[in-house]
Protein backbone atom coordinates (compact mmCIF):
# COMPACT_ATOMS: atom_id res chain seq x y z
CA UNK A 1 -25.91 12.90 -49.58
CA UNK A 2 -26.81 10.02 -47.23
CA UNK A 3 -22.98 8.75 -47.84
CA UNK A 4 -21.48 12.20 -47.76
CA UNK A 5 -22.73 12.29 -44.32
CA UNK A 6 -21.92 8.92 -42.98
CA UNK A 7 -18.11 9.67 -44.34
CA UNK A 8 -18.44 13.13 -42.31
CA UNK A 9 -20.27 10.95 -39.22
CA UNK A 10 -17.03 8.43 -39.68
CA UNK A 11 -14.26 11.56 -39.81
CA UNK A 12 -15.72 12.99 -36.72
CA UNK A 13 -16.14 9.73 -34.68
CA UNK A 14 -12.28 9.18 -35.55
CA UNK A 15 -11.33 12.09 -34.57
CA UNK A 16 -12.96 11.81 -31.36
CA UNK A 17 -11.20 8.30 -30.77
CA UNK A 18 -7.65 10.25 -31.48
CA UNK A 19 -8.42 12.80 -28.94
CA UNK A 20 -10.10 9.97 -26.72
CA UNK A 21 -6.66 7.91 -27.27
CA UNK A 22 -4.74 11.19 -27.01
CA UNK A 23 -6.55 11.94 -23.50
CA UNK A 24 -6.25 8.35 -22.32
CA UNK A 25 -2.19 8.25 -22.26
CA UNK A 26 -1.47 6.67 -19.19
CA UNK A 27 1.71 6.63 -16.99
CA UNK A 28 1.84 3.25 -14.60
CA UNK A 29 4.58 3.16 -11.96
CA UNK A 30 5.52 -0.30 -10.39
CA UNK A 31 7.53 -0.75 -7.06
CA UNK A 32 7.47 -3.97 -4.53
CA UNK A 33 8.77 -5.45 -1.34
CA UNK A 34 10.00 -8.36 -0.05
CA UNK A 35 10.94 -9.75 -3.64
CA UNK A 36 13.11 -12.99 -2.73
CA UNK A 37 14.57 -15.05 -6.26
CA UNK A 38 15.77 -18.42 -3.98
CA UNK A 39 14.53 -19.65 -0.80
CA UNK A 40 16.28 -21.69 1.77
CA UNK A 41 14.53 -23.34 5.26
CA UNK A 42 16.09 -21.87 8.62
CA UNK A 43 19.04 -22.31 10.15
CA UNK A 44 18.17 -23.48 12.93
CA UNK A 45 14.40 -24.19 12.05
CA UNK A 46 12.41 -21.74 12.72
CA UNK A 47 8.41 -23.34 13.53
CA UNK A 48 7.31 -19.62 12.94
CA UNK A 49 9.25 -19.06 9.79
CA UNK A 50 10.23 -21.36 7.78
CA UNK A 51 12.07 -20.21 5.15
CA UNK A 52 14.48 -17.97 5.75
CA UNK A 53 13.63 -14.62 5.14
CA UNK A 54 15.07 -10.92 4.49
CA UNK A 55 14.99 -8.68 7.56
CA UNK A 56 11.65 -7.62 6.49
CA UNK A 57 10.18 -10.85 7.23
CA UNK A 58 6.99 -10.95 4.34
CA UNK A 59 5.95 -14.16 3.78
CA UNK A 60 4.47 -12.62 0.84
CA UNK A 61 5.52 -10.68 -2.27
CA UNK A 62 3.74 -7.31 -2.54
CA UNK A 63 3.62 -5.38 -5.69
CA UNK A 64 1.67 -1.78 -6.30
CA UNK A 65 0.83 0.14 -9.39
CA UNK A 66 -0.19 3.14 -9.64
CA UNK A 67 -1.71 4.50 -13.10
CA UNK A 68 -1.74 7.99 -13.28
CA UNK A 69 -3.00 10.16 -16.51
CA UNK A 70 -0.91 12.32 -18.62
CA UNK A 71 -2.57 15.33 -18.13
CA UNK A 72 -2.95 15.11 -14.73
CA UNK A 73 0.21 13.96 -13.40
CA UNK A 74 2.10 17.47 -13.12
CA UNK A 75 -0.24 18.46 -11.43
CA UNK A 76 0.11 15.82 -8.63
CA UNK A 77 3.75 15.63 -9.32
CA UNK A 78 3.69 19.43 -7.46
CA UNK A 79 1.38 18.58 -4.71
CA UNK A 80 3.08 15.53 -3.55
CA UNK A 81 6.42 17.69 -3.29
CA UNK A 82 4.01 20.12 -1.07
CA UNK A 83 3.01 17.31 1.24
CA UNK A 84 6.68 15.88 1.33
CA UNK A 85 7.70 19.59 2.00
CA UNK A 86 5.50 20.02 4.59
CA UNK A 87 5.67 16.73 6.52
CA UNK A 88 10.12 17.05 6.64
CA UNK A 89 9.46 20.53 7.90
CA UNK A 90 8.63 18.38 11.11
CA UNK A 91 11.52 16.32 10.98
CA UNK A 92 14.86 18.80 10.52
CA UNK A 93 17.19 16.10 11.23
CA UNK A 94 15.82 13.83 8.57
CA UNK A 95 15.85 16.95 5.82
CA UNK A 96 19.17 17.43 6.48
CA UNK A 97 20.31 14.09 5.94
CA UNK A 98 18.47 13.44 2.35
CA UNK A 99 19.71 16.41 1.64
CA UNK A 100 23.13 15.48 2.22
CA UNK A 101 22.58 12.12 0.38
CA UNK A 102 20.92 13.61 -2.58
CA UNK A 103 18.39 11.07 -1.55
CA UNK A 104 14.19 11.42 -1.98
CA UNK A 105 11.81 10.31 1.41
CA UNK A 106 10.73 6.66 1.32
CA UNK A 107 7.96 4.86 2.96
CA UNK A 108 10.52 3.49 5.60
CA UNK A 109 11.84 6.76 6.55
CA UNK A 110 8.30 7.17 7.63
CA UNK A 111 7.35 3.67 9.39
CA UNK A 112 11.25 2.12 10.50
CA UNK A 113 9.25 2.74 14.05
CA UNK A 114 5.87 3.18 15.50
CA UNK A 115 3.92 1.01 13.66
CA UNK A 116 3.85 -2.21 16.01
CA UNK A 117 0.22 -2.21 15.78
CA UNK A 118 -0.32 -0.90 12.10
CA UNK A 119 -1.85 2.02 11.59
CA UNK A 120 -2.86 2.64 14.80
CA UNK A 121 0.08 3.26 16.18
CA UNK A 122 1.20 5.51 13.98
CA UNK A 123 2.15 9.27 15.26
CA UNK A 124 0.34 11.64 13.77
CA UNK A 125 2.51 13.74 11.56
CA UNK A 126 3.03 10.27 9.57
CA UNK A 127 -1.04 9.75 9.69
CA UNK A 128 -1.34 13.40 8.47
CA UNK A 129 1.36 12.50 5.57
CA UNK A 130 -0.22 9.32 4.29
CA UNK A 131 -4.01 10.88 4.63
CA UNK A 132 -2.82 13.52 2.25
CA UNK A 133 -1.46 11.33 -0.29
CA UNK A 134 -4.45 9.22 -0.07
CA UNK A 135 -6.65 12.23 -0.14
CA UNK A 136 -4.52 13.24 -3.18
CA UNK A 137 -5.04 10.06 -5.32
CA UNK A 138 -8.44 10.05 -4.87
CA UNK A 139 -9.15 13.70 -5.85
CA UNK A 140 -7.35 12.71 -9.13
CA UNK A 141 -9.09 9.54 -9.44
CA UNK A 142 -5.75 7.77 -9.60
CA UNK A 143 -6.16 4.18 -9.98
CA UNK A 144 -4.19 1.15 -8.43
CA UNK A 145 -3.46 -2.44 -8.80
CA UNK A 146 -2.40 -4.26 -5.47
CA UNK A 147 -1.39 -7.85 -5.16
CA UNK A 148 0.18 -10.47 -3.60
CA UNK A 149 2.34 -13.78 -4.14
CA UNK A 150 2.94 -16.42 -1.47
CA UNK A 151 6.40 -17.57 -1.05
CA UNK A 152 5.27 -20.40 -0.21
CA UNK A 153 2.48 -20.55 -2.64
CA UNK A 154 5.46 -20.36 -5.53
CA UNK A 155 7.26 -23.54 -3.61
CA UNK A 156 4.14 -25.84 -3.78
CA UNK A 157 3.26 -25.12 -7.53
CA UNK A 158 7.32 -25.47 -8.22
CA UNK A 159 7.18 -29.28 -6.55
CA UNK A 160 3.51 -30.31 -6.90
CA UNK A 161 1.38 -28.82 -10.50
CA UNK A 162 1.65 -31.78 -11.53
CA UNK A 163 -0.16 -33.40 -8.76
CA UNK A 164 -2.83 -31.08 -8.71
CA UNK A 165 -3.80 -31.73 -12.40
CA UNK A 166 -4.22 -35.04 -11.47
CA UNK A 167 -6.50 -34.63 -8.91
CA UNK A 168 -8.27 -32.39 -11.49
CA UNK A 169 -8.37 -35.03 -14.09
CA UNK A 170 -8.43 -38.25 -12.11
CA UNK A 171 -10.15 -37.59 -8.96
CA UNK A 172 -13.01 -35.60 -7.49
CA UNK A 173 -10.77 -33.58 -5.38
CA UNK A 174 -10.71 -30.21 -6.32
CA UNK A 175 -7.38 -29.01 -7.15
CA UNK A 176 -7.72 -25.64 -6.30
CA UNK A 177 -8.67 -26.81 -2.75
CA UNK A 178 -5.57 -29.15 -2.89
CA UNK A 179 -3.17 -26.27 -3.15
CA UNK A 180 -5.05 -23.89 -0.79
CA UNK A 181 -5.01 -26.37 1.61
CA UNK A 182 -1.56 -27.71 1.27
CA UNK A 183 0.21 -24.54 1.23
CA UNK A 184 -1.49 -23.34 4.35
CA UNK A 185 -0.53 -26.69 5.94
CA UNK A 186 3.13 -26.10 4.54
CA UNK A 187 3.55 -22.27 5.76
CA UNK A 188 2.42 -22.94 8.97
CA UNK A 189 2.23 -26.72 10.36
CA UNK A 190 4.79 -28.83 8.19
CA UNK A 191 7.61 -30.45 9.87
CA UNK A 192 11.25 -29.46 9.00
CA UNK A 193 11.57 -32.19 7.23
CA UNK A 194 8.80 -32.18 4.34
CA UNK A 195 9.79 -28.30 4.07
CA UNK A 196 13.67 -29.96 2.71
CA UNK A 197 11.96 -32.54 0.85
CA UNK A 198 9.87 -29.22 -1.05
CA UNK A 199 12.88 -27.30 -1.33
CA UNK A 200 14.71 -30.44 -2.91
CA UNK A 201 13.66 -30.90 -7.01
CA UNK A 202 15.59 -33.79 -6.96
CA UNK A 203 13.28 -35.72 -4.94
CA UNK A 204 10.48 -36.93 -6.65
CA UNK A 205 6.79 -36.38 -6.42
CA UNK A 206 6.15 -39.67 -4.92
CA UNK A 207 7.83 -40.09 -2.26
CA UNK A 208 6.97 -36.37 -1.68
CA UNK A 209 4.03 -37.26 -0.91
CA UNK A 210 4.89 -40.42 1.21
CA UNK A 211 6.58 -37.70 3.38
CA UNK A 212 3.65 -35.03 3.54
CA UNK A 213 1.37 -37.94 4.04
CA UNK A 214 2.81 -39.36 6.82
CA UNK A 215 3.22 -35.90 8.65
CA UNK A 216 -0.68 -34.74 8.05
CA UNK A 217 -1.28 -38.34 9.54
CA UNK A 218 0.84 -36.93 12.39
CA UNK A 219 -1.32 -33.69 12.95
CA UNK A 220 -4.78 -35.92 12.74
CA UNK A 221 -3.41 -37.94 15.27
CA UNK A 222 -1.80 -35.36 17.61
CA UNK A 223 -5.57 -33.31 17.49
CA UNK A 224 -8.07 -35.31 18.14
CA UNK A 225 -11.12 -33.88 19.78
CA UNK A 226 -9.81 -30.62 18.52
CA UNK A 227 -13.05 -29.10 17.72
CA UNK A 228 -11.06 -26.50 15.94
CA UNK A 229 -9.12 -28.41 13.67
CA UNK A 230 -12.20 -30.67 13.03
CA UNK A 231 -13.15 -29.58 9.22
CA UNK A 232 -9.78 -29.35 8.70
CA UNK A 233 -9.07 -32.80 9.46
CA UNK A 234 -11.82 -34.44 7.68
CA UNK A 235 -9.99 -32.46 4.48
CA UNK A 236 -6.55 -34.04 5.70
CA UNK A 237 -7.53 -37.09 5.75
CA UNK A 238 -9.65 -36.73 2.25
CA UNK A 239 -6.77 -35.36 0.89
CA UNK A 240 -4.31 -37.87 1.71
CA UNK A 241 -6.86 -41.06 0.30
CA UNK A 242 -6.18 -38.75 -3.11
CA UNK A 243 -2.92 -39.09 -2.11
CA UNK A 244 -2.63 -42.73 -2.08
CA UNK A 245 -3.76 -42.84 -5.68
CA UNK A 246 -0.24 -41.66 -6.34
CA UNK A 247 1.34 -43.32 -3.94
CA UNK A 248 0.18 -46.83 -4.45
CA UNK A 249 0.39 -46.84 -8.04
CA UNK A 250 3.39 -47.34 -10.03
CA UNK A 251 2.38 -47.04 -12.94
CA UNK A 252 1.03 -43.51 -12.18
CA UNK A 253 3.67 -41.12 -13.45
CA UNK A 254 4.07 -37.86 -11.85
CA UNK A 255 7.30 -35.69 -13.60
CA UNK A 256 8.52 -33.23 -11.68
CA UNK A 257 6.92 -29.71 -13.05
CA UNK A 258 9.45 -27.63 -14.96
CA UNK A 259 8.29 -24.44 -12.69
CA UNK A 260 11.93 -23.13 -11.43
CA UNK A 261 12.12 -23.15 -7.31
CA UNK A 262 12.44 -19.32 -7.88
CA UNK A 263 9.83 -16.44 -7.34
CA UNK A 264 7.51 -17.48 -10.31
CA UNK A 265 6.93 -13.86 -12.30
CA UNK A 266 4.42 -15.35 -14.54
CA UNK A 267 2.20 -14.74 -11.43
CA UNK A 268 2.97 -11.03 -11.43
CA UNK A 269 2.43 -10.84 -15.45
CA UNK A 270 -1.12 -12.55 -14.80
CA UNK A 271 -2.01 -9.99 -12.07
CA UNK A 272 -0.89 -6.86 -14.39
CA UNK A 273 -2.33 -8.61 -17.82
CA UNK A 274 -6.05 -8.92 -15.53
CA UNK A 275 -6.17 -5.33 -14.57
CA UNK A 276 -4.76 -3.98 -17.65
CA UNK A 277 -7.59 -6.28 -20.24
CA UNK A 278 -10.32 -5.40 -18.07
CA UNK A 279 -9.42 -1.80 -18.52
CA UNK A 280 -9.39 -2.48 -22.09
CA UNK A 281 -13.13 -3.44 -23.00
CA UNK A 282 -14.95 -2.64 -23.90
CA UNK A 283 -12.89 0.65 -24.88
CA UNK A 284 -9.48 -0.29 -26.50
CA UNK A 285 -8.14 2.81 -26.73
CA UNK A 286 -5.48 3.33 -23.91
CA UNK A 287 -1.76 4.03 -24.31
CA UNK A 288 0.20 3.30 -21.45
CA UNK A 289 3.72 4.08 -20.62
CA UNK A 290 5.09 1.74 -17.66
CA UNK A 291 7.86 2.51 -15.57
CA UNK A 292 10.07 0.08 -13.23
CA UNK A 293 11.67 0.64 -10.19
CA UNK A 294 15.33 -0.93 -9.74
CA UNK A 295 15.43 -4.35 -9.69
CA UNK A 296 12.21 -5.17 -11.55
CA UNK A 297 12.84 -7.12 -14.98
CA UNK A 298 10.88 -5.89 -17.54
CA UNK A 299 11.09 -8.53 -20.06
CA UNK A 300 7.99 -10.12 -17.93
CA UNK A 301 5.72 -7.34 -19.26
CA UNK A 302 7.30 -7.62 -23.10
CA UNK A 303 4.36 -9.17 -24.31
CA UNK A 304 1.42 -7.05 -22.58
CA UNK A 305 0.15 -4.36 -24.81
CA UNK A 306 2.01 -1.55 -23.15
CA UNK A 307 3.24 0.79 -25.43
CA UNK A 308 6.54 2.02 -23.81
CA UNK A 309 8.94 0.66 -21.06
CA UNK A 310 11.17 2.02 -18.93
CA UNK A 311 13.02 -0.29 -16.81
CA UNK A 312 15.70 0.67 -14.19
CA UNK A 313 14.08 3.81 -12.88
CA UNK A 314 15.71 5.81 -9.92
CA UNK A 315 12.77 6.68 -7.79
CA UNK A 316 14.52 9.87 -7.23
CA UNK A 317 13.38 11.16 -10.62
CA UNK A 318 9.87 9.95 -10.39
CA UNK A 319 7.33 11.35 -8.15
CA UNK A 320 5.76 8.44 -9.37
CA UNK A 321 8.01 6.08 -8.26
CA UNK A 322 7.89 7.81 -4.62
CA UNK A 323 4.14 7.15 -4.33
CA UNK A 324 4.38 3.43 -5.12
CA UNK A 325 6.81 3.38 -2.38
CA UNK A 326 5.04 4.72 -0.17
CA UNK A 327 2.28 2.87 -0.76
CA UNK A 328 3.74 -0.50 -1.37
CA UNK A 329 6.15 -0.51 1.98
CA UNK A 330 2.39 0.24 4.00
CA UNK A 331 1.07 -2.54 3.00
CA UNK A 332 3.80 -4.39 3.03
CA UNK A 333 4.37 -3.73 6.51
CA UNK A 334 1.03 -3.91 7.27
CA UNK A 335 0.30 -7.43 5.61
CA UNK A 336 3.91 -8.47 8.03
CA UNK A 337 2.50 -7.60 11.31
CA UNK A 338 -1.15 -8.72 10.76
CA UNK A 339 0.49 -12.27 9.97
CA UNK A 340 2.73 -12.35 12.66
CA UNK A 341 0.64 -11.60 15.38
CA UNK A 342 -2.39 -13.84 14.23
CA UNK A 343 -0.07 -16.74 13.86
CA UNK A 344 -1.11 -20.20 14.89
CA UNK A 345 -0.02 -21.02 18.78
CA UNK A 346 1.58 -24.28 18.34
CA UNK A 347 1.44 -24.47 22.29
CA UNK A 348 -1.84 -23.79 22.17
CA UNK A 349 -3.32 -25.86 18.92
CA UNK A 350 -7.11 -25.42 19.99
CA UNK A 351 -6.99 -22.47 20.71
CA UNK A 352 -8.36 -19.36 17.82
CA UNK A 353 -5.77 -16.89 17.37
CA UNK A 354 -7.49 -13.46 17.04
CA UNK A 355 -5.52 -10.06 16.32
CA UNK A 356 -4.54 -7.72 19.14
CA UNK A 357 -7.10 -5.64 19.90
CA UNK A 358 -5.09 -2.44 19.50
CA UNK A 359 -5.15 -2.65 15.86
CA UNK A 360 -8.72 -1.55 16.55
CA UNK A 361 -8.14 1.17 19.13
CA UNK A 362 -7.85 4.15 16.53
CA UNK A 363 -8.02 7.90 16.95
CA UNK A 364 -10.48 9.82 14.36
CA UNK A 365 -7.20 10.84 11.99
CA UNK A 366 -6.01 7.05 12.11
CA UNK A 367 -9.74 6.02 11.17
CA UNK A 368 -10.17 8.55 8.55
CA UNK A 369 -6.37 7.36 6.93
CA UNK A 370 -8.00 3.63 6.80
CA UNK A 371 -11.68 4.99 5.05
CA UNK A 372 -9.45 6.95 2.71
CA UNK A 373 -7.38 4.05 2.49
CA UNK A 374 -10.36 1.98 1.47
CA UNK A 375 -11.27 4.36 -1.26
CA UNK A 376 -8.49 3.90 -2.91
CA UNK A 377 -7.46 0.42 -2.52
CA UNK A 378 -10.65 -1.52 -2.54
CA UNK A 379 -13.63 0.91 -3.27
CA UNK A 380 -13.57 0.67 -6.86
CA UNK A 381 -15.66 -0.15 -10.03
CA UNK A 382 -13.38 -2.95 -11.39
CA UNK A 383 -13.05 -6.26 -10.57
CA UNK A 384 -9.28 -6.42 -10.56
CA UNK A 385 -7.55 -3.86 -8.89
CA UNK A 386 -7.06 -5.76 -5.89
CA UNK A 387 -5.72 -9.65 -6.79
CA UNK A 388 -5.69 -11.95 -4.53
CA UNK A 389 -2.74 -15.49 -4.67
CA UNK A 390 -4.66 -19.13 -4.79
CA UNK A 391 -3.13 -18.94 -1.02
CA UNK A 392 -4.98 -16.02 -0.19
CA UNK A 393 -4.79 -15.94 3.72
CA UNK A 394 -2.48 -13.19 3.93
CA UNK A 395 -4.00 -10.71 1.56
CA UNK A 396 -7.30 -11.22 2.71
CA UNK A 397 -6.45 -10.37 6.15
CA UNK A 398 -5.72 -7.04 5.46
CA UNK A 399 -8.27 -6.79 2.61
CA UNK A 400 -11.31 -7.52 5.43
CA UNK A 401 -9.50 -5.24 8.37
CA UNK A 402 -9.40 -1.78 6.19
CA UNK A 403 -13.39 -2.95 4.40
CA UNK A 404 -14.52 -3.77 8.43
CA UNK A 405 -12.93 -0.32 9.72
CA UNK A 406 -14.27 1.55 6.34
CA UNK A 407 -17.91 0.00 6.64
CA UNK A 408 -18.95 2.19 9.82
CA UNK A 409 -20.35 5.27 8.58
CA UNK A 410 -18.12 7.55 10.29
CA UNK A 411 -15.77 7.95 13.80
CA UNK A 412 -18.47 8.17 16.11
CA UNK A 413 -20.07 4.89 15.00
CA UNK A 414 -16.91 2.74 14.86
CA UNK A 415 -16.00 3.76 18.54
CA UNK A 416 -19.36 2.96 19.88
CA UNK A 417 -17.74 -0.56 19.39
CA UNK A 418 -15.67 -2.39 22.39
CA UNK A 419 -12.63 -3.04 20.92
CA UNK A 420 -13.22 -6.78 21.96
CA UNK A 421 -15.81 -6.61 19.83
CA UNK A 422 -14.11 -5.31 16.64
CA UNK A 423 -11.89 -8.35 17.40
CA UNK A 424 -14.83 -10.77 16.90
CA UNK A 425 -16.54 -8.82 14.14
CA UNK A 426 -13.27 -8.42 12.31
CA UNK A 427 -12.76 -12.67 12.89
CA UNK A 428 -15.78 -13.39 11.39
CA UNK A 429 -15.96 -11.65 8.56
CA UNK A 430 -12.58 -13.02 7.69
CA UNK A 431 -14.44 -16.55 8.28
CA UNK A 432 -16.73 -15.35 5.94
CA UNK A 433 -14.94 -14.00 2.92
CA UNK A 434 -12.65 -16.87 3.27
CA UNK A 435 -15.76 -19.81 2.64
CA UNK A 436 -16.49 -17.09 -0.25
CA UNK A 437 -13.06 -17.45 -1.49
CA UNK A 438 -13.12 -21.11 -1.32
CA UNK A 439 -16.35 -21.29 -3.26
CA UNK A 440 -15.13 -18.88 -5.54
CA UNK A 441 -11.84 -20.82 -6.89
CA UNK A 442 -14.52 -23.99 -6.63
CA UNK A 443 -16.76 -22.24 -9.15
CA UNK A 444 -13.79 -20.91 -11.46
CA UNK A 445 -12.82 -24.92 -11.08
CA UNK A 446 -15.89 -25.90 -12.95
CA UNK A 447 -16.05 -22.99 -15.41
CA UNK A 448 -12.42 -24.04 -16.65
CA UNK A 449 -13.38 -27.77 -16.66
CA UNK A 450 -16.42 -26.74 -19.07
CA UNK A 451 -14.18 -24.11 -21.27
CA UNK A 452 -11.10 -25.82 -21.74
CA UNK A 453 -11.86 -29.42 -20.24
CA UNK A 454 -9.09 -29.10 -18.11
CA UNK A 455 -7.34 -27.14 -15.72
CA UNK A 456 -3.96 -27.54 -17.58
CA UNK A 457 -4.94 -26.58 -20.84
CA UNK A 458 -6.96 -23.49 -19.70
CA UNK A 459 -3.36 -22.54 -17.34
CA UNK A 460 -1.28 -23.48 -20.11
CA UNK A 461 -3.19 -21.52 -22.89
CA UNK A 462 -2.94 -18.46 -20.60
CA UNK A 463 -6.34 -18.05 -20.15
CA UNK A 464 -6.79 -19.31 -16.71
CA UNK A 465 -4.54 -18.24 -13.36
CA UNK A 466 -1.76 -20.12 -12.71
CA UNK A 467 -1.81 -22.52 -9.21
């Protein structure tokens, strides 16, 4: 009897698991912006912008996933028409001219204008459209993977891996710190001419270096008694007596890394692979179905465990599809104008550079689109949903301005705040969850030294993030 009843005990609990499996059939939708396969400096060079850019301007690649279940997704498939329906009942012209087009709304039909300081300038039927989608996804527990790739980020790990493993194996210079540091100094200080030596493979790592060396000894020079630049010149000049290790000695061989000088999708694989594994435990049993937007190659997800996937989608047919948009082009823009207009005053080198304070001057439906916002994006369970690239300055800025807005416990609270104050608030705890991110990639640094005794191996055996 006893095994008569563990067999029935073992029938039941798999047929649980099927309908658990059955029930956890998940549809993922994928879109991005400002994907960019080459890069080229500007003609004429541009201090601001280095590389040359499309006309949206993102110094980062931004990628969004939704992951929608089965049995839910007609029913938000029918909603989202309702709040597309409603919003275009405000805007006959622009009706009449997807119509025409047999075209769907996308997120730049809603934010081409009137977004010059984010979401708070935003008009309000576009606040009232977004707030409903966001209100939407969260009713239907919809989850969401955002993240982001430097451009610039790719460029460094394409011309100097190689160099950072050495630090990691020969020095005591953390490596992790060697590529934050030097990408930040190469998106927004470098001189035109180490950004043509990085964009040239044919010029090899050591004189590279000689180059990069010579202009951080430039910006030491140039800012002395710049109180601050201070910590960042004691790493300079740290950095470049690492430096010299290569430099000096010949018999140090540094090859060139065999990382294209192309956007690097192995970065967007390790992003979706994190999300997707801790999903996975400790409960296995998820099907997912993924589907592309145009333009994203889907031999890159081949070998995730994704059970079906369809590549070359027209958003048109996917409600899906229109969500990620709208999502995706947001953020996109959001992450754009943040950046720009808390970029370094080369004029003005001592100087902080704080954001504008009317990113901060919301009304109540622009605050409760950012809390709502928040919920989705960043309020979650998992540890993953929101990835962040080893240069993480951009993403983080946007990461800490919706969390600061979201922490006050409603409207009447987070106007009770000058908006000078917000500034200050906001530029501090971006101080502060950027020491936590350097600490952070310091800790995974030693964790990886004790698992796989180096950084290589652990990066090479795909169990570490790639620089």
């Amino acid at each position: 009897m006893g095994e008569f009843k563990l067999l029935v005990e073992l029938f039941e609990k798999s047929e649980q698991l099927g309908k658990r499996k059955k029930e956890r059939m998940n549809y993922l939708f994928m879109d991005e912006k400002g994907p960019q396969n080459s890069f080229k400096i500007t003609q004429p060079f541009d201090k601001q912008n280095k590389l040359s850019y499309a006309n949206d301007n993102m110094h980062s690649y931004v990628a969004n996933v939704i992951q929608i279940d089965k049995v839910v997704y007609e029913l938000i498939e029918q909603e989202y028409n309702q709040i597309v329906e409603t919003y275009l009942s405000s805007r006959k012209q622009l009706w009449q001219s997807l119509k025409n087009k047999n075209k769907e709304l996308k997120g730049l039909d809603l934010l081409k204008s009137n977004f010059e300081y984010g979401i708070a300038s935003m008009k309000n039927n576009e606040v009232q459209f977004y707030l409903a989608i966001f209100k939407m996804l969260n009713k239907f527990e919809v989850d969401n993977l955002l993240f982001m790739i430097s451009k610039m980020s790719i460029i460094t790990s394409s011309r100097l891996t190689n160099f950072f493993y050495f630090l990691d194996e020969e020095t005591d210079f953390s490596p992790y710190i060697a590529k934050y540091v030097l990408t930040k100094y190469a998106e927004i200080e470098a001189s035109k001419k180490v950004i043509e030596a990085l964009l040239d493979k044919t010029l090899p790592t050591r004189p590279l270096l000689k180059l990069i060396k010579q202009d951080l000894n430039r910006i030491i020079n140039n800012n002395q008694g710049n109180m601050r630049m201070a910590r960042q010149l004691v790493i300079y000049q740290q950095l470049i007596i690492s430096m010299d290790r290569v430099i000096n000695d010949h018999k140090i061989k540094l090859f060139e890394p065999e990382l294209k000088l192309s956007f690097d999708w192995n970065k967007v694989k390790w992003a979706f692979d994190l999300w997707m594994t801790e999903q996975r435990y400790p409960d296995d049993n998820i099907e997912w179905i993924l589907f592309l937007d145009e333009g994203i190659p889907s031999d890159i997800f081949s070998s995730l465990k994704i059970n079906k996937i369809e590549e070359s989608c027209n958003s048109r047919d996917y409600v899906g599809l229109q969500i990620t948009d709208m999502i995706v082009v947001l953020i996109g823009k959001l992450v754009s104008q943040i950046t720009a207009n808390t970029r370094y005053d080369f004029n003005k080198p001592d100087k902080r550079v704080l954001l504008n304070e009317k990113y901060f001057d919301l009304n109540e439906q622009q605050y409760n689109l950012i809390t709502e916002l928040n919920k989705f994006l960043l309020d979650k369970k998992t540890n993953y949903h929101f990835v962040n690239d080893a240069y993480f300055d951009e993403s983080l800025l946007i990461q800490v301005y919706i969390s600061y807005i979201a922490s006050f416990d409603n409207f009447e609270q987070y106007k009770s705040v000058d908006l000078s104050d917000h500034v200050e608030r906001y530029f501090l705890n971006f101080a502060k969850k950027s020491e936590e991110k350097y600490y952070e990639g310091m800790k995974h640094e030693l964790m990886t030294r004790v698992c796989f005794s180096s950084l290589k191996k652990g990066i090479e055996e795909g169990l570490v993030r790639p620089l």
